[in-house]
C-alpha atoms as a PDB file:
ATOM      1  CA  UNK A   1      -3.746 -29.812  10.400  1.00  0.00           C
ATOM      2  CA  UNK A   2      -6.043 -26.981   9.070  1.00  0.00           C
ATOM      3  CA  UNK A   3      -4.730 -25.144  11.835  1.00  0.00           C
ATOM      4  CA  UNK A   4      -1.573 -25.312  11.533  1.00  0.00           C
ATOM      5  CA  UNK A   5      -1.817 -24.165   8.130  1.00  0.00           C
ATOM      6  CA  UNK A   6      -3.479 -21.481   9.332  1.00  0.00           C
ATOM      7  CA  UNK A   7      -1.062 -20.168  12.254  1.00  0.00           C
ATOM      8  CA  UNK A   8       1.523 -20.959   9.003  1.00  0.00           C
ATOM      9  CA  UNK A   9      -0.206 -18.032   6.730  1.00  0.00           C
ATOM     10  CA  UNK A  10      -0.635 -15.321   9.213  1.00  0.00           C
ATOM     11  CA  UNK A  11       2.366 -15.598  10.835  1.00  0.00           C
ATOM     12  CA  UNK A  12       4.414 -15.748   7.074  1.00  0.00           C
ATOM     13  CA  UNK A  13       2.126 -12.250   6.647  1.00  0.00           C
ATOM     14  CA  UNK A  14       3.380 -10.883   9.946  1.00  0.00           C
ATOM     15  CA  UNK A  15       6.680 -12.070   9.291  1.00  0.00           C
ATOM     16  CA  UNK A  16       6.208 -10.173   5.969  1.00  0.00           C
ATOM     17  CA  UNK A  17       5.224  -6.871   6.808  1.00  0.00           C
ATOM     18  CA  UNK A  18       7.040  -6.963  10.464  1.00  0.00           C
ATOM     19  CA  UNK A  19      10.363  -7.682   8.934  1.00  0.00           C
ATOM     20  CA  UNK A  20      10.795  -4.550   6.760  1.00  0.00           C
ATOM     21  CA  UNK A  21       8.837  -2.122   9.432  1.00  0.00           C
ATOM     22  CA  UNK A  22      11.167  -3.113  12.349  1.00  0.00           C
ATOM     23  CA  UNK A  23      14.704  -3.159  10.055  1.00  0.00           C
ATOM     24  CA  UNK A  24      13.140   0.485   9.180  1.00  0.00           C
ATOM     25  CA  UNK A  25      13.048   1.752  13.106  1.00  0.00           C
ATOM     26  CA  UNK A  26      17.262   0.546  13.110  1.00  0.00           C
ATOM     27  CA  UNK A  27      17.993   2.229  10.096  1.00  0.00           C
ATOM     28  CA  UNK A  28      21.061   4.980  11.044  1.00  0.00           C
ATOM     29  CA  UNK A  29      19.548   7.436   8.688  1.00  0.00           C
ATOM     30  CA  UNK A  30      17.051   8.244  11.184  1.00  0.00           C
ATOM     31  CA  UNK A  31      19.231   9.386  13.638  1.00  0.00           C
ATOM     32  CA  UNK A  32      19.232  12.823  11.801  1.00  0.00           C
ATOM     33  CA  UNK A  33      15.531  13.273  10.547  1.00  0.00           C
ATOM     34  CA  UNK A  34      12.760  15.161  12.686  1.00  0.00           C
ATOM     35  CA  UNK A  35      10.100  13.758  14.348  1.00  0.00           C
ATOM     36  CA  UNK A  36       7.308  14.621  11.690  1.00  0.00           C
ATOM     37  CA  UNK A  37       9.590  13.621   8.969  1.00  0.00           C
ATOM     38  CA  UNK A  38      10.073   9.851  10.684  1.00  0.00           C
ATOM     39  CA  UNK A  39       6.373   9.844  11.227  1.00  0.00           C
ATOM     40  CA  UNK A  40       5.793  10.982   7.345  1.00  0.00           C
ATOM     41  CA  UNK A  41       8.187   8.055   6.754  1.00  0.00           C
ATOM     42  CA  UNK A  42       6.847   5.546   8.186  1.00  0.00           C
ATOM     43  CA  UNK A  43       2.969   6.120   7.828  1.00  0.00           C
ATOM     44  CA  UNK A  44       4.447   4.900   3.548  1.00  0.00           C
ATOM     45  CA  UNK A  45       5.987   1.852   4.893  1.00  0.00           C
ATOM     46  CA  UNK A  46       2.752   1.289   6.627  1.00  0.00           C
ATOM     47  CA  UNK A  47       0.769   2.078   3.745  1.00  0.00           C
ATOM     48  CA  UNK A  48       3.003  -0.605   1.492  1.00  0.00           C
ATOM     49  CA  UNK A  49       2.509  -2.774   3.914  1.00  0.00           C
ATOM     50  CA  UNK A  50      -1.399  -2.643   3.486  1.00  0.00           C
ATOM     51  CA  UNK A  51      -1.275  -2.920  -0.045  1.00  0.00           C
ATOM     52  CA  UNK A  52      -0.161  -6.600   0.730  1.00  0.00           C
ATOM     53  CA  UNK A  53      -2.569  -7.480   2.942  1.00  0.00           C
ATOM     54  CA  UNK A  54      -5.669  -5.844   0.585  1.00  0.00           C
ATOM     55  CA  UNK A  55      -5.512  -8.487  -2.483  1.00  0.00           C
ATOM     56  CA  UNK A  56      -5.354 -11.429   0.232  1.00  0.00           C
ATOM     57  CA  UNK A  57      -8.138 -10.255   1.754  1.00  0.00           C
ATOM     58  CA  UNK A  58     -10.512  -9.653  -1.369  1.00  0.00           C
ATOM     59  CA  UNK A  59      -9.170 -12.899  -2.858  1.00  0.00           C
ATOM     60  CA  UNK A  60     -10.274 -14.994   0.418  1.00  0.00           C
ATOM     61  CA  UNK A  61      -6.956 -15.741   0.561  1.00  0.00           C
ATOM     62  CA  UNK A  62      -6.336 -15.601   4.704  1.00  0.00           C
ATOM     63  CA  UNK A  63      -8.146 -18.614   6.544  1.00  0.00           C
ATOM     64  CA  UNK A  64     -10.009 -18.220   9.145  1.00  0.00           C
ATOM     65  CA  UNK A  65     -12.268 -15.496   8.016  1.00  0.00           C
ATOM     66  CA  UNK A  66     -15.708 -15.502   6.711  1.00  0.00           C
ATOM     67  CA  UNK A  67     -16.330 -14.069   3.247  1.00  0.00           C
ATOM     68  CA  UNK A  68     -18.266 -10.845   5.053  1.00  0.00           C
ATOM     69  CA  UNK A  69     -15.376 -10.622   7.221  1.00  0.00           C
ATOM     70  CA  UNK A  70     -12.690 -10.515   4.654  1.00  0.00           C
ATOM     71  CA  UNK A  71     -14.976  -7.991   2.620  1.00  0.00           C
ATOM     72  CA  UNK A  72     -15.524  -5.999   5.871  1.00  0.00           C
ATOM     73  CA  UNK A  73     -11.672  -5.942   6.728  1.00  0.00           C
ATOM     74  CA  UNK A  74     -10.926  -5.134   3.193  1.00  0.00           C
ATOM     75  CA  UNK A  75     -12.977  -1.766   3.880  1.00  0.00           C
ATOM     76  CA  UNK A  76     -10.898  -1.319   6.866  1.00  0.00           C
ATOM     77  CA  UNK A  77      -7.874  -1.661   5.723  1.00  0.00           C
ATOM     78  CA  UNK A  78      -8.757   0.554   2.470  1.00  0.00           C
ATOM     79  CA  UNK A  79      -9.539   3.358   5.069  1.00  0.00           C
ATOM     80  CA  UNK A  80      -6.565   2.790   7.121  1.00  0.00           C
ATOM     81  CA  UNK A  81      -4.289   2.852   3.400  1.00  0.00           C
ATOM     82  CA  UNK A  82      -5.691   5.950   2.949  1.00  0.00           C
ATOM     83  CA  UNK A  83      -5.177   7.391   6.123  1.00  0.00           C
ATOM     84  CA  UNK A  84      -1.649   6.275   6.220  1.00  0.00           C
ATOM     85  CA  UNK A  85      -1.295   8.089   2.597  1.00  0.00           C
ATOM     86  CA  UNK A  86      -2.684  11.419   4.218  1.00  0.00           C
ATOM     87  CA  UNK A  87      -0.104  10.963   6.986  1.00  0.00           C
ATOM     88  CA  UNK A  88       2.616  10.315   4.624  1.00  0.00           C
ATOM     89  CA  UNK A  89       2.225  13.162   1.974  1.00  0.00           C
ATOM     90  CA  UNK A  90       1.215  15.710   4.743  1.00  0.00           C
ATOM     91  CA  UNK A  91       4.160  14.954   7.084  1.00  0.00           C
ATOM     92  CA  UNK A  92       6.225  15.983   3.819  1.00  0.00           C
ATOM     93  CA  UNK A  93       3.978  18.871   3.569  1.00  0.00           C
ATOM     94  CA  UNK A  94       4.856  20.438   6.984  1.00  0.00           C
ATOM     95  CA  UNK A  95       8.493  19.003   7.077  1.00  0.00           C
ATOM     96  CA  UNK A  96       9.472  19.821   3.681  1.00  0.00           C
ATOM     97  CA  UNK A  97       7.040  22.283   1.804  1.00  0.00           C
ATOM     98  CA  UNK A  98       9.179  22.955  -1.182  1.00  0.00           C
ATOM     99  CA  UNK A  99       9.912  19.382  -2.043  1.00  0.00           C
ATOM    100  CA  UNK A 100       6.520  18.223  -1.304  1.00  0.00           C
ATOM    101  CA  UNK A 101       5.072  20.684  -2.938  1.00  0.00           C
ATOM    102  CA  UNK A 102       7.311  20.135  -6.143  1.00  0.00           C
ATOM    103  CA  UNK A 103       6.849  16.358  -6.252  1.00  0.00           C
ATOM    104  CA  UNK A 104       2.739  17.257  -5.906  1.00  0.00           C
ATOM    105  CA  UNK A 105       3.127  19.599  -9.185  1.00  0.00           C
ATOM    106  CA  UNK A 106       4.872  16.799 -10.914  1.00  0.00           C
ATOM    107  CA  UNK A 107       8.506  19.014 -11.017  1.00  0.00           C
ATOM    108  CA  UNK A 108      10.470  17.192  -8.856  1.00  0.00           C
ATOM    109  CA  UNK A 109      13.640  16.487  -9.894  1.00  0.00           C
ATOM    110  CA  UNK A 110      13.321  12.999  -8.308  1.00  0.00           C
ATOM    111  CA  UNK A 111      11.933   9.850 -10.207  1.00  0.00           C
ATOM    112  CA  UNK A 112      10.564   8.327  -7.347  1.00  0.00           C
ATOM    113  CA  UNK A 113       8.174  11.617  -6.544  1.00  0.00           C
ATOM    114  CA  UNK A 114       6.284  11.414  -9.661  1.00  0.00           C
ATOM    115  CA  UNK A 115       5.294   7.850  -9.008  1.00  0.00           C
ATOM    116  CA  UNK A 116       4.303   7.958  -5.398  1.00  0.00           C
ATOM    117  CA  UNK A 117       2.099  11.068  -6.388  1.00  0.00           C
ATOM    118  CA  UNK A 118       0.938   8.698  -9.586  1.00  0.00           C
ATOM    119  CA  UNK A 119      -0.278   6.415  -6.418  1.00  0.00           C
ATOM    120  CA  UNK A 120      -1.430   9.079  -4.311  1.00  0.00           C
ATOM    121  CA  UNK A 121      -3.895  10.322  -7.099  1.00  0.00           C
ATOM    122  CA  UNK A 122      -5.028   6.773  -7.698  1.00  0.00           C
ATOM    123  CA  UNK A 123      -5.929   6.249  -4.134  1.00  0.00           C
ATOM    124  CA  UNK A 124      -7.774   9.464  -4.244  1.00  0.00           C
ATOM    125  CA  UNK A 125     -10.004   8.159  -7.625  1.00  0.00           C
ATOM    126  CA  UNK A 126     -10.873   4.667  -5.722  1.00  0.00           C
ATOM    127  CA  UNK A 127     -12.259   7.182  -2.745  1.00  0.00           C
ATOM    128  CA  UNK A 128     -13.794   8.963  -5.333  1.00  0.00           C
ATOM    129  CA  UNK A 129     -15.440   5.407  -7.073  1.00  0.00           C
ATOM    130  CA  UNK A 130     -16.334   3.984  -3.648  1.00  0.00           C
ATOM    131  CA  UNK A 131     -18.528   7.070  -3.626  1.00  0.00           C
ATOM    132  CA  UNK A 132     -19.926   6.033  -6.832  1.00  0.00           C
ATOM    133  CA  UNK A 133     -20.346   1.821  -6.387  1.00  0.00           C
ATOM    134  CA  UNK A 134     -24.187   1.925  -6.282  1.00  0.00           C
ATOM    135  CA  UNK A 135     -24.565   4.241  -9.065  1.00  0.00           C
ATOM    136  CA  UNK A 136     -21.812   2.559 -11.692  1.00  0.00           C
ATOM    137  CA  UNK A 137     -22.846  -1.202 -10.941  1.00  0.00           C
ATOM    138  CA  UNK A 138     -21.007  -3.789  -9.854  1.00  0.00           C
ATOM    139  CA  UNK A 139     -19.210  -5.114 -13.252  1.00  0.00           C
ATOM    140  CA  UNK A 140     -18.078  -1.479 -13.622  1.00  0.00           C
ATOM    141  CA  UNK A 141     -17.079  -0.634 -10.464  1.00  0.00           C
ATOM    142  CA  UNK A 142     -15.411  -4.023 -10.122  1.00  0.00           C
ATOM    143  CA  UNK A 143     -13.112  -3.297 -13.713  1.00  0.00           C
ATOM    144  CA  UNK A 144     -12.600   0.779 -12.259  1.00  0.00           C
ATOM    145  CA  UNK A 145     -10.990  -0.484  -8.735  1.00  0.00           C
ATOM    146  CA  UNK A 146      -9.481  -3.502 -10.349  1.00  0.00           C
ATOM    147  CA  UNK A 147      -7.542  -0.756 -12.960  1.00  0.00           C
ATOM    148  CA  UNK A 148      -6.872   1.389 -10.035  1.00  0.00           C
ATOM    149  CA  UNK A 149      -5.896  -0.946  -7.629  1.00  0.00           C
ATOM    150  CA  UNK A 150      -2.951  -1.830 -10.337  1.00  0.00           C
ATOM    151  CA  UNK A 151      -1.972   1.504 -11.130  1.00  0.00           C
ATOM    152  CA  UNK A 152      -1.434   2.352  -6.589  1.00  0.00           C
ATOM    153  CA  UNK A 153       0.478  -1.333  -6.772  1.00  0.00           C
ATOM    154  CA  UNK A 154       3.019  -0.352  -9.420  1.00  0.00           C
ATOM    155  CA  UNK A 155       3.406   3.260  -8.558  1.00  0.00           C
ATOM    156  CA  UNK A 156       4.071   2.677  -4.983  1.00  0.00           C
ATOM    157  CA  UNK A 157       6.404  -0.574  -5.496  1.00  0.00           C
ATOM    158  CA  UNK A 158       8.007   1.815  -7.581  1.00  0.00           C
ATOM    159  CA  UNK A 159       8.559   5.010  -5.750  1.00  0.00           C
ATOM    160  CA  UNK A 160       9.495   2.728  -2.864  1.00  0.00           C
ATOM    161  CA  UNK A 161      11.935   0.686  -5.173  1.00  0.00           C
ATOM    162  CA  UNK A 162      13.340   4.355  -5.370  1.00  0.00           C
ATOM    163  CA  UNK A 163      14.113   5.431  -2.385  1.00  0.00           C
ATOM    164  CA  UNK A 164      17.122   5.398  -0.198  1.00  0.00           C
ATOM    165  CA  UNK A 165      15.493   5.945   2.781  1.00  0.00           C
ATOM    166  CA  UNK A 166      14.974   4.281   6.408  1.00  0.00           C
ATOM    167  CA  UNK A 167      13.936   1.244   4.721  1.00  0.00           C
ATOM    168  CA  UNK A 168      16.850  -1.916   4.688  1.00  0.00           C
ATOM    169  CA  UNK A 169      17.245  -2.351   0.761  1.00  0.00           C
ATOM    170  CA  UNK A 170      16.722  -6.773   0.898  1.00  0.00           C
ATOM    171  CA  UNK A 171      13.202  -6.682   3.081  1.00  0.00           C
ATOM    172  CA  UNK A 172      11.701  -3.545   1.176  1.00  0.00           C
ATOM    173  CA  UNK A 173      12.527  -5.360  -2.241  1.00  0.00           C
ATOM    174  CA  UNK A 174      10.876  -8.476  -0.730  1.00  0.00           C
ATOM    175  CA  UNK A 175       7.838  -6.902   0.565  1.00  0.00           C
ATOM    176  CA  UNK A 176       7.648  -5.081  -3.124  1.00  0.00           C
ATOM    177  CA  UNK A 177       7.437  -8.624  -4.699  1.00  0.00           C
ATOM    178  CA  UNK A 178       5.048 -10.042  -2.228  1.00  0.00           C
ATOM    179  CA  UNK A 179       3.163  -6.942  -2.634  1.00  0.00           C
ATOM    180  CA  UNK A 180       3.480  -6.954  -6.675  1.00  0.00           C
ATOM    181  CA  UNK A 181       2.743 -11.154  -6.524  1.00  0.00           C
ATOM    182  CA  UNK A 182      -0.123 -10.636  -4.333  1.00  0.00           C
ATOM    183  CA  UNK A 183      -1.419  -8.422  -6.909  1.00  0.00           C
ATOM    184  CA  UNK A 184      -1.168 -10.360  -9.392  1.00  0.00           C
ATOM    185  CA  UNK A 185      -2.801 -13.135  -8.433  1.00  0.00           C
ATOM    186  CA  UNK A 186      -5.841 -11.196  -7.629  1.00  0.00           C
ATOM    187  CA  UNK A 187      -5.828  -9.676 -10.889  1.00  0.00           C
ATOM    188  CA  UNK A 188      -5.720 -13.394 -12.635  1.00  0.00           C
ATOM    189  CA  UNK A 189      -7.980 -14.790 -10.188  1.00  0.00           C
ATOM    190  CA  UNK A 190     -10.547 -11.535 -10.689  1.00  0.00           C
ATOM    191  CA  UNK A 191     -10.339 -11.440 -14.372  1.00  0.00           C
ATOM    192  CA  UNK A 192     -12.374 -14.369 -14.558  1.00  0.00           C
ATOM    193  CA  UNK A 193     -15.063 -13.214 -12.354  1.00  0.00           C
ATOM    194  CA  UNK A 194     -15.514  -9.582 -14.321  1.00  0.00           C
END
């Protein structure tokens, strides 16, 4: 039975972030778009995907895995989130410098820029307070990440809400609300532990 239940969870997460990543790859719109644009593209569905997978992981919420293991994987997946973020913003970099560089000085014309580079600068602080964890202690650190970790949620659900892009419109507004739930909880669950 505790098996079963689980195959149940990780497969509901695959199903989760699989869904909207392979719907993405049959989107029309990237018939037309370059190769480092598509790449730019997709390295931010990637990194949304992550962000669902990060609160599950610090909350002990996927079986199977030991408490150092989740903690471990949540490290691992915090430096893959990042790296999908570098991938994301410099793809727009080289394939469109004027927009890129627009949305990074906050003067895009577009809504959806000024959140994703909200996120971006977030994710950039929690590298920053990793850095730091020894020297704030943990209660600090702990309240810091939590704060961050809710400002990267919201701005990237949405700047990804946003965009017409390669994404299909019903799985990306799904894996927003798992990602935004998923958040949550941990947020209730963490509240009581700060």
């Amino acid at each position: 039975m505790r098996s079963a239940r689980t195959i149940l969870i990780w497969a509901a997460l695959a199903v989760a972030i699989g869904v909207p990543i392979v719907a993405a790859t049959l989107s029309p719109q990237l018939a037309w778009r370059d190769p480092v644009y598509i790449t730019a593209g997709f390295a931010g569905i990637i990194a949304l995907s992550l962000m669902l997978i990060q609160p599950l992981l610090i909350g002990g919420y996927l079986p199977g895995l030991t408490a150092f293991r989740l903690r471990r994987a949540h490290r691992w997946i915090g430096a893959l989130l990042v790296a999908a973020v570098v991938i994301h913003v410099g793809g727009l970099l080289i394939a469109s410098p004027p927009d890129a560089i627009d949305a990074l000085l906050l003067r895009s014309p577009t809504p959806f820029s000024v959140w994703g580079v909200i996120a971006m600068w977030a994710i950039v602080a929690v590298v920053l307070l990793v850095s730091l964890r020894r020297r704030l202690g943990l209660r600090t650190w702990r309240i810091a990440h939590l704060s961050l970790a809710t400002i990267i949620v919201a701005g990237t659900v949405i700047h990804g809400m946003q965009i017409e892009g390669a994404m299909e419109t019903v799985s990306k507004a799904i894996l927003c609300a798992l990602v935004l739930a998923a958040a949550l909880k941990i947020i209730v669950d963490l509240r009581h532990r700060l």
